[in-house]
Protein backbone atom coordinates (compact mmCIF):
# COMPACT_ATOMS: atom_id res chain seq x y z
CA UNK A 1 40.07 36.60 -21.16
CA UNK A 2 37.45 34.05 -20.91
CA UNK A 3 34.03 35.84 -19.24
CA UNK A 4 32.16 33.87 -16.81
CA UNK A 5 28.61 33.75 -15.69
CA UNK A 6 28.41 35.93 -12.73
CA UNK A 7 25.24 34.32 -10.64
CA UNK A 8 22.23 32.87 -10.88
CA UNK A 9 19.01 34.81 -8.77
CA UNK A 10 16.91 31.43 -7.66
CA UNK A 11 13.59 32.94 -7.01
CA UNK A 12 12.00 30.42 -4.20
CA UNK A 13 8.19 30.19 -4.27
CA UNK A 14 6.10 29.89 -1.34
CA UNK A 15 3.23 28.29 -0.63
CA UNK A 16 0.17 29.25 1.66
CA UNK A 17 -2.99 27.71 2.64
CA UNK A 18 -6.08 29.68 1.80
CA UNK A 19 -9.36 29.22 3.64
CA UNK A 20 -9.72 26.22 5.57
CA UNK A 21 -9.95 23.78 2.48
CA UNK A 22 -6.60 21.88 1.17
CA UNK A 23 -5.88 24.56 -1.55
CA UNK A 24 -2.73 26.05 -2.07
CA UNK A 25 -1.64 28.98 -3.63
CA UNK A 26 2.09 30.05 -4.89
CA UNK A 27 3.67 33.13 -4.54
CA UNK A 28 6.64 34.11 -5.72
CA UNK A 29 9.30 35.67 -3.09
CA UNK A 30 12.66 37.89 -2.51
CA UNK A 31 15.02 36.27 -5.32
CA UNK A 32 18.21 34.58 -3.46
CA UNK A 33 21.37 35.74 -4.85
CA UNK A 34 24.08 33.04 -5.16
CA UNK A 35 27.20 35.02 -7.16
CA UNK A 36 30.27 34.17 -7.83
CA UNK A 37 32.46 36.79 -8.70
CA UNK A 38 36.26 35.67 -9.52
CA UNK A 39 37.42 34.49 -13.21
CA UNK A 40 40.67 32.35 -14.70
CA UNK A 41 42.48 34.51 -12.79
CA UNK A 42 41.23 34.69 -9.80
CA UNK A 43 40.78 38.46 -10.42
CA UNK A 44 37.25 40.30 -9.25
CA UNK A 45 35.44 39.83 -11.88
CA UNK A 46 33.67 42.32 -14.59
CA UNK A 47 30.23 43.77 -13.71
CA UNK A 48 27.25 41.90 -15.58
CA UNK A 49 27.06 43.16 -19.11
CA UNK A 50 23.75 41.43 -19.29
CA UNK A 51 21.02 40.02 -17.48
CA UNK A 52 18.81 37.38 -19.00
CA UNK A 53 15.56 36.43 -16.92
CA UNK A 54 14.69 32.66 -17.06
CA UNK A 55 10.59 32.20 -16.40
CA UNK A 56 10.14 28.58 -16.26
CA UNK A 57 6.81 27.43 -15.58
CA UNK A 58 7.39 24.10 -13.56
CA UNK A 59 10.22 21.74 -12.60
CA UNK A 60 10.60 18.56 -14.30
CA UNK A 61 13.27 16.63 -16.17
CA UNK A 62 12.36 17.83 -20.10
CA UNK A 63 11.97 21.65 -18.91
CA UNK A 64 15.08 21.88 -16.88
CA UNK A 65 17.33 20.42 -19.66
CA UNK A 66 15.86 23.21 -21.91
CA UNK A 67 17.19 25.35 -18.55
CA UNK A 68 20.68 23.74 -18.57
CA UNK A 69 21.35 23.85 -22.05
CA UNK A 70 20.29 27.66 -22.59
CA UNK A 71 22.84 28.45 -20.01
CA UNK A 72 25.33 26.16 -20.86
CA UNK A 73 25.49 27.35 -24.31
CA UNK A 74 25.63 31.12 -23.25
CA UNK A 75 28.38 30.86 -20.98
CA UNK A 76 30.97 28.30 -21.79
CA UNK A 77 30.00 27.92 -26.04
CA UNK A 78 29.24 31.51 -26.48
CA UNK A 79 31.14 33.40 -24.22
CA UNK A 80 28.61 35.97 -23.17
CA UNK A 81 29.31 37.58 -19.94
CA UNK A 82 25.68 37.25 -18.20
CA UNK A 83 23.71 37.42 -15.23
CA UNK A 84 20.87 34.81 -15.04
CA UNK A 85 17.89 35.46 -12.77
CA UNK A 86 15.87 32.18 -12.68
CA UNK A 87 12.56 32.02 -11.87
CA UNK A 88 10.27 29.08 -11.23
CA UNK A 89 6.42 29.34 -11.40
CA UNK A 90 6.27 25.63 -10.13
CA UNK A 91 3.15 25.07 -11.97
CA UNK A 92 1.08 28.18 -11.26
CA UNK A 93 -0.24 30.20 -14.01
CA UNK A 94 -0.54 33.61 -11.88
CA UNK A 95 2.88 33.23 -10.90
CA UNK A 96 4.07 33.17 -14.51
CA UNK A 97 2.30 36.61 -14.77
CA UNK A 98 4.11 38.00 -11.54
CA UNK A 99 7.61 36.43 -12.88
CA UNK A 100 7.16 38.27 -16.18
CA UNK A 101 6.07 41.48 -13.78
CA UNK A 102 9.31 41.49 -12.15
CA UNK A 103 11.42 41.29 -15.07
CA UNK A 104 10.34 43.94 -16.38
CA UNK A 105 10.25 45.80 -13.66
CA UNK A 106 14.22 45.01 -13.40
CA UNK A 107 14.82 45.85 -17.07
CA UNK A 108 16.42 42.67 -17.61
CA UNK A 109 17.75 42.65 -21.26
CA UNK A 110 16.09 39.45 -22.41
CA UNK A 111 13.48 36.97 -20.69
CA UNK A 112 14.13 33.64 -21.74
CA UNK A 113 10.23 31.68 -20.80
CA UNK A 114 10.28 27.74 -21.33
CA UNK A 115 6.73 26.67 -22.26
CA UNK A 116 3.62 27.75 -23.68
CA UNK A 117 2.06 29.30 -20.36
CA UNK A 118 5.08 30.90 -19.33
CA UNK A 119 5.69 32.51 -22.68
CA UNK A 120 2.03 33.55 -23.21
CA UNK A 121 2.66 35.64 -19.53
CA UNK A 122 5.82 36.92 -21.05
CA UNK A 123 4.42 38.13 -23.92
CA UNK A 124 1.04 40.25 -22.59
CA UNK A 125 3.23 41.64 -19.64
CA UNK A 126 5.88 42.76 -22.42
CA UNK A 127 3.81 44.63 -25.06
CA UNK A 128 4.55 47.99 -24.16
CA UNK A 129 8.47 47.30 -23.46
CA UNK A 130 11.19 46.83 -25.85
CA UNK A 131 12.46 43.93 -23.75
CA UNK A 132 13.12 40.84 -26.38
CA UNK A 133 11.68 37.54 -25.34
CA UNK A 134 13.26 34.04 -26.51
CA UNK A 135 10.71 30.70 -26.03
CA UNK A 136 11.56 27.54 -25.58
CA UNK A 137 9.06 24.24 -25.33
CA UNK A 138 6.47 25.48 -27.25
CA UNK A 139 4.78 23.15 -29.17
CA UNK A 140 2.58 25.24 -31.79
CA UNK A 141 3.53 28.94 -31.36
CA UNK A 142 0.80 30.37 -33.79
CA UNK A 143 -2.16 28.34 -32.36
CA UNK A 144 -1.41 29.20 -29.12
CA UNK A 145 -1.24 32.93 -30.09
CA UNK A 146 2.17 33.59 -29.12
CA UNK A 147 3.17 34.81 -33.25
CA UNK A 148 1.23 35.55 -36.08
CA UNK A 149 4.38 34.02 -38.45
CA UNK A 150 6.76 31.83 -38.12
CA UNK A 151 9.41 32.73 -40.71
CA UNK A 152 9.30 36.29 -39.56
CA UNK A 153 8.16 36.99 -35.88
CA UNK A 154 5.70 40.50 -36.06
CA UNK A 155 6.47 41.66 -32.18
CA UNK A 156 9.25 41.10 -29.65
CA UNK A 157 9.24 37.47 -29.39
CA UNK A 158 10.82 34.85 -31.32
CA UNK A 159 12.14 30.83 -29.92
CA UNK A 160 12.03 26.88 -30.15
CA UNK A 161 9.59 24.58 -31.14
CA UNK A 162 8.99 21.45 -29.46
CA UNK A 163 6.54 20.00 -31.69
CA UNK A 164 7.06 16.24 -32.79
CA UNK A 165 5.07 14.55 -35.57
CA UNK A 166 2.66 12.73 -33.77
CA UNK A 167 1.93 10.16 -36.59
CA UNK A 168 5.87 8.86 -36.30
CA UNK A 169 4.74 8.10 -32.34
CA UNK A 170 1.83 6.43 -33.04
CA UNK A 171 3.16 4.07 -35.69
CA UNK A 172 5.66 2.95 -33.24
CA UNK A 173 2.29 1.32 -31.29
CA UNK A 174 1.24 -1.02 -34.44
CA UNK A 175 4.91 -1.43 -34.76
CA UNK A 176 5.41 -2.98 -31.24
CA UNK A 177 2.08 -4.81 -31.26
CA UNK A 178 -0.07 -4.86 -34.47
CA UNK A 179 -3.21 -5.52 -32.92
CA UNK A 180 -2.97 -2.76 -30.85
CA UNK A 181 -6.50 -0.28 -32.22
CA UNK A 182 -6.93 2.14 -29.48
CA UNK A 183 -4.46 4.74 -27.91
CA UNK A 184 -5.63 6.86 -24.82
CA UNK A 185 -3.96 10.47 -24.36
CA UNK A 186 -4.26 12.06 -20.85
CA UNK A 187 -3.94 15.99 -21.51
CA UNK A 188 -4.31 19.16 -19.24
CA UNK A 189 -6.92 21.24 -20.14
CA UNK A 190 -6.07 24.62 -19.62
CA UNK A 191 -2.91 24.18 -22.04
CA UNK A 192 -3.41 25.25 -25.59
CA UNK A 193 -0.15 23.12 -26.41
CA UNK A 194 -1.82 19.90 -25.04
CA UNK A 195 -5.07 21.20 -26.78
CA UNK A 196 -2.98 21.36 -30.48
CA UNK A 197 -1.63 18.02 -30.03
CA UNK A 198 -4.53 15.77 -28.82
CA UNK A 199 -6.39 17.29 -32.42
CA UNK A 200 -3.28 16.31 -34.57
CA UNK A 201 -3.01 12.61 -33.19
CA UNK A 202 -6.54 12.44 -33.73
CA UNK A 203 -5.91 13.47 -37.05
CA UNK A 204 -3.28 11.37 -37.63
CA UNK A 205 -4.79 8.17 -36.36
CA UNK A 206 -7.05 7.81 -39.37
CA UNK A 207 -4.79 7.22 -41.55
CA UNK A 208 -3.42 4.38 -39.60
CA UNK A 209 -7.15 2.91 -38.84
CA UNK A 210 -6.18 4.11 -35.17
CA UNK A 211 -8.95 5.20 -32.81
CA UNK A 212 -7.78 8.12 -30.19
CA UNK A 213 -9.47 8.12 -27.07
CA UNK A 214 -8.67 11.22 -25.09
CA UNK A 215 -9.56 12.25 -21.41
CA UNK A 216 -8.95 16.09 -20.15
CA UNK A 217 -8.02 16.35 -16.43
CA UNK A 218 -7.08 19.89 -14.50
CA UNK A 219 -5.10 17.99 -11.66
CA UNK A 220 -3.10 15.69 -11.07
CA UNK A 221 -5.36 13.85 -8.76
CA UNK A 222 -7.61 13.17 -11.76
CA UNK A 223 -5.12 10.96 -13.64
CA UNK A 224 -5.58 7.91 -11.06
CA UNK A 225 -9.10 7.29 -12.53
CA UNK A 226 -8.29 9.16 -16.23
CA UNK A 227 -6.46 6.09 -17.08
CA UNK A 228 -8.18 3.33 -15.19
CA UNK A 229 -11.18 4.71 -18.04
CA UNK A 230 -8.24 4.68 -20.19
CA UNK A 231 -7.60 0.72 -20.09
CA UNK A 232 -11.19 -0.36 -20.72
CA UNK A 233 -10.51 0.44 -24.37
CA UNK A 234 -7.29 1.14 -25.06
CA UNK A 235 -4.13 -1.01 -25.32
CA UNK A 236 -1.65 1.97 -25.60
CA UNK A 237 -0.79 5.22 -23.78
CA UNK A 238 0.52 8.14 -25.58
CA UNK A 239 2.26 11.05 -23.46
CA UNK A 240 2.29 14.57 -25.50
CA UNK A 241 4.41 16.75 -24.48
CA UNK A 242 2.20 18.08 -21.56
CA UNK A 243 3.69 19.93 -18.83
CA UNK A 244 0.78 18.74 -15.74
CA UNK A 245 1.16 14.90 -16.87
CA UNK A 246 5.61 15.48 -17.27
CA UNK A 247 5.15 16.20 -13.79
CA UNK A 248 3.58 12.82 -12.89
CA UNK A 249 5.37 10.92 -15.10
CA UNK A 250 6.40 8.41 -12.70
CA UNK A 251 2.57 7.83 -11.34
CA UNK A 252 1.27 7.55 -14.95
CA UNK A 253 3.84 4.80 -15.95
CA UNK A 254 2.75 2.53 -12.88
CA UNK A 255 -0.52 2.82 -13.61
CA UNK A 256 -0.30 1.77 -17.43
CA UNK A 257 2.27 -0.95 -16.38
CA UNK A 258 -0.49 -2.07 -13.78
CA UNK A 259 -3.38 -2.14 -16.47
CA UNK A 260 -1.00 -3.68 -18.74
CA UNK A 261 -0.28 -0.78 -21.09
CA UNK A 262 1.99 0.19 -24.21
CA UNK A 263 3.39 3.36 -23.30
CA UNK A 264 5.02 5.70 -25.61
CA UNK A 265 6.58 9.00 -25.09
CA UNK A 266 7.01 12.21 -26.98
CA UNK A 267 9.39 13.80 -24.74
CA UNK A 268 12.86 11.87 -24.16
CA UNK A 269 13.46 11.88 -20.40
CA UNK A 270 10.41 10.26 -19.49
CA UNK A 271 11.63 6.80 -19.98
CA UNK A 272 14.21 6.47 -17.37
CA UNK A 273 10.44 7.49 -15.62
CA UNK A 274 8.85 4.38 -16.82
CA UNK A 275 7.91 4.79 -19.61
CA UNK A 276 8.42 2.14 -22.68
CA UNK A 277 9.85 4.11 -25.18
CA UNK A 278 10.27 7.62 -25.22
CA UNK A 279 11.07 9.56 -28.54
CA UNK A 280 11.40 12.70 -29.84
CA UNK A 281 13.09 15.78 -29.10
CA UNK A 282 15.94 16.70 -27.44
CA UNK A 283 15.57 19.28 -25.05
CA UNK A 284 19.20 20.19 -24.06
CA UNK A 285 19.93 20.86 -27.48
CA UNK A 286 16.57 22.82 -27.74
CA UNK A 287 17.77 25.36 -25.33
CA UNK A 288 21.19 25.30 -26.99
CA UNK A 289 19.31 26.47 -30.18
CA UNK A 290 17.47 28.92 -28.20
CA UNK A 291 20.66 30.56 -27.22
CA UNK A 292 21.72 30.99 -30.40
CA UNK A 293 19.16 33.31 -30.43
CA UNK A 294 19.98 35.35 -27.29
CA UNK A 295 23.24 35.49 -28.92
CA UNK A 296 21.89 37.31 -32.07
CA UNK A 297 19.80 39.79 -30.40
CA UNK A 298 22.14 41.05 -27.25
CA UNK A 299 25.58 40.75 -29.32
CA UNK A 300 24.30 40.94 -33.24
CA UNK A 301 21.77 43.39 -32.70
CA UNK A 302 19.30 41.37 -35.20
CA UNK A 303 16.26 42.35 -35.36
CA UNK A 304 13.73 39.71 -33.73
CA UNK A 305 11.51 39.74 -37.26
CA UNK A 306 15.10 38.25 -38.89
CA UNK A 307 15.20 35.46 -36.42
CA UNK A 308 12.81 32.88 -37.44
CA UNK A 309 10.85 30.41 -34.87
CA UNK A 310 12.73 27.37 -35.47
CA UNK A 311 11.68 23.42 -34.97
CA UNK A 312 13.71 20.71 -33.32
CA UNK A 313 17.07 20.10 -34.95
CA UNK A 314 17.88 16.81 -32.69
CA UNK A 315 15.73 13.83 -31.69
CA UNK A 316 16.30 11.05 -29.48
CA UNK A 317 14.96 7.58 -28.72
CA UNK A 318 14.79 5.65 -25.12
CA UNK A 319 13.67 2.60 -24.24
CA UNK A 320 13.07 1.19 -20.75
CA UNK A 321 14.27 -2.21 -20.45
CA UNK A 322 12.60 -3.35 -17.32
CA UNK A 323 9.77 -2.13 -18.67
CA UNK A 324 10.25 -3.99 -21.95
CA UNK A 325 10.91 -7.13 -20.16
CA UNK A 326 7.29 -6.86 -17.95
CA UNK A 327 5.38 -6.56 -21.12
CA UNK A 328 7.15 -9.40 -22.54
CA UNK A 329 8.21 -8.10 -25.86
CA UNK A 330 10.99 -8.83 -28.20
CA UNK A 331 13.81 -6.28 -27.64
CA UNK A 332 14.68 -6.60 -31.59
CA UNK A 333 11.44 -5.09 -32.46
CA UNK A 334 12.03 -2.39 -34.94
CA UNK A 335 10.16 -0.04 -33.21
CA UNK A 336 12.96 -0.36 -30.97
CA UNK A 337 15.62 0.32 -33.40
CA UNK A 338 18.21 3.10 -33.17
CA UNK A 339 17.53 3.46 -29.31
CA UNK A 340 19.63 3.64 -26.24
CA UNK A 341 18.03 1.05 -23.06
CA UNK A 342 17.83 2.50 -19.79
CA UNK A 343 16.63 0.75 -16.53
């Protein structure tokens, strides 16, 4: 008899004004419970066998395919019988902490995080536990402290990689125009991930006789003028896999189409955003891989030191044809090749 996934726990998080200023603070509430408890057969369904916690730290398009394809994987590929309990931190770094709290505090059997700040929580709250904990969007793992080794994880922790090469991305700009000699990268500050990247393309522009130009904001309000700076010297934006700028995806395209920007992508959804081309990897399959992994601790009983951190296996490549079309470039450029066009 086929098992089915028994519910998902939706944990809603509220938000409350504090002082008399326009900040706002997140706390996490009661989960919801939405179960559904009948099978093929519309028999009552077996108890939970296990329950996996989901800590994700913020909603947006390249996170939640991570989300869907974790589960997806689990429940109709794998045939696990779970109970999820997702948890969003939407954004907020103490929440992450409080969301790690709880699972543990439930003795969930695994906590799946997706992305660097939501793993790092994961991890400190879990020391002293034997809980396992799977990762998924996490661009450099050992720079951000998260494992010592990739090929054989030290501590309770093991997952997915979402690092792309950066030097691939920004060939694609002297591909697409050749006189392009400046790329600006807007990053968050407070993540290492962002941190790691912005240092390799930097790296990896010399080579090219590229000159990286990048700005560090804390908010979203700061990208307005972040890229207005931007377009004095650059001709190209390059989006790294950042978790504050996925969120303003849309607001960061219009302002590079405004100022007349090449804009490329490392993370695949973000050109149905806007975004000229988008390239790299692809996060559905991501969390697929990442459930492979769930699958080999809760069912194979391996060892997390046995289960190596693993990169990408699939990439993709978007391009946004309206936005092609306002720059006025050739849709046969080879940059372009191998891609599927979106509006």
């Amino acid at each position: 008899m086929k098992l089915k996934v028994l519910g998902i726990s939706m944990l809603a998080v509220s938000l409350s004004l504090v002082g008399c200023g326009s900040e706002e603070t997140q706390q996490p509430s009661t989960p919801v419970q939405n179960d559904t408890t009948q099978n093929d057969d519309n028999e009552i369904a077996q108890e939970p066998y296990f329950t996996i916690g989901i800590s994700q730290l913020v909603e947006h398009p390249a996170l939640d395919s991570v989300r869907e394809g974790f589960i997806h994987m689990l429940e109709e590929e794998l045939d696990v019988n779970v109970y999820f309990s997702y948890q969003n931190a939407q954004g907020d770094i103490a929440n992450t902490q409080l969301i790690a709290q709880k699972m543990v505090s439930d003795d969930v059997d695994l906590i799946f995080t997706i992305a660097t700040l939501a793993t790092q929580s994961a991890k400190q709250v879990t020391q002293n536990t034997d809980i396992p904990v799977i990762f998924s969007a996490v661009t450099d793992p050992v720079y951000s402290e998260i494992v010592l080794n990739l090929d054989a994880p030290e501590a309770n922790i093991t997952g997915t990689m979402d690092y792309v090469d950066s030097k691939s991305h920004l060939e694609l700009f002297k591909m697409i125009d050749p006189s392009v000699d400046t790329i600006g990268i807007i990053y968050n500050t407070g993540e290492s991930n962002s941190e790691v990247q912005v240092a390799q393309a930097i790296e990896a522009a010399k080579d090219l006789g590229l000159t990286i130009k990048a700005v560090g904001i804390t908010s979203v309000n700061d990208i307005s003028q972040a890229v207005q700076s931007l377009s004095k010297d650059a001709q190209g934006l390059y989006l790294i896999t950042d978790n504050l700028i996925s969120t303003a995806t849309t607001l960061v395209a219009e302002l590079a189409k405004t100022n007349g920007l090449i804009t490329v992508s490392a993370s695949e959804n973000q050109a149905e955003e806007g975004i000229l081309l988008a390239g790299g990897v692809d996060y559905y399959n991501l969390g697929r891989q990442s459930a492979q992994m769930a699958y080999e601790i809760l069912i194979n009983n391996t060892p997390i030191s046995q289960i190596p951190v693993e990169a990408t296996k699939e990439t993709t490549k978007y391009v946004n044809e309206t936005v092609l079309e306002t720059l006025n470039l050739d849709k046969t450029n080879p940059a372009f090749d191998g891609a599927t066009f979106v509006k």
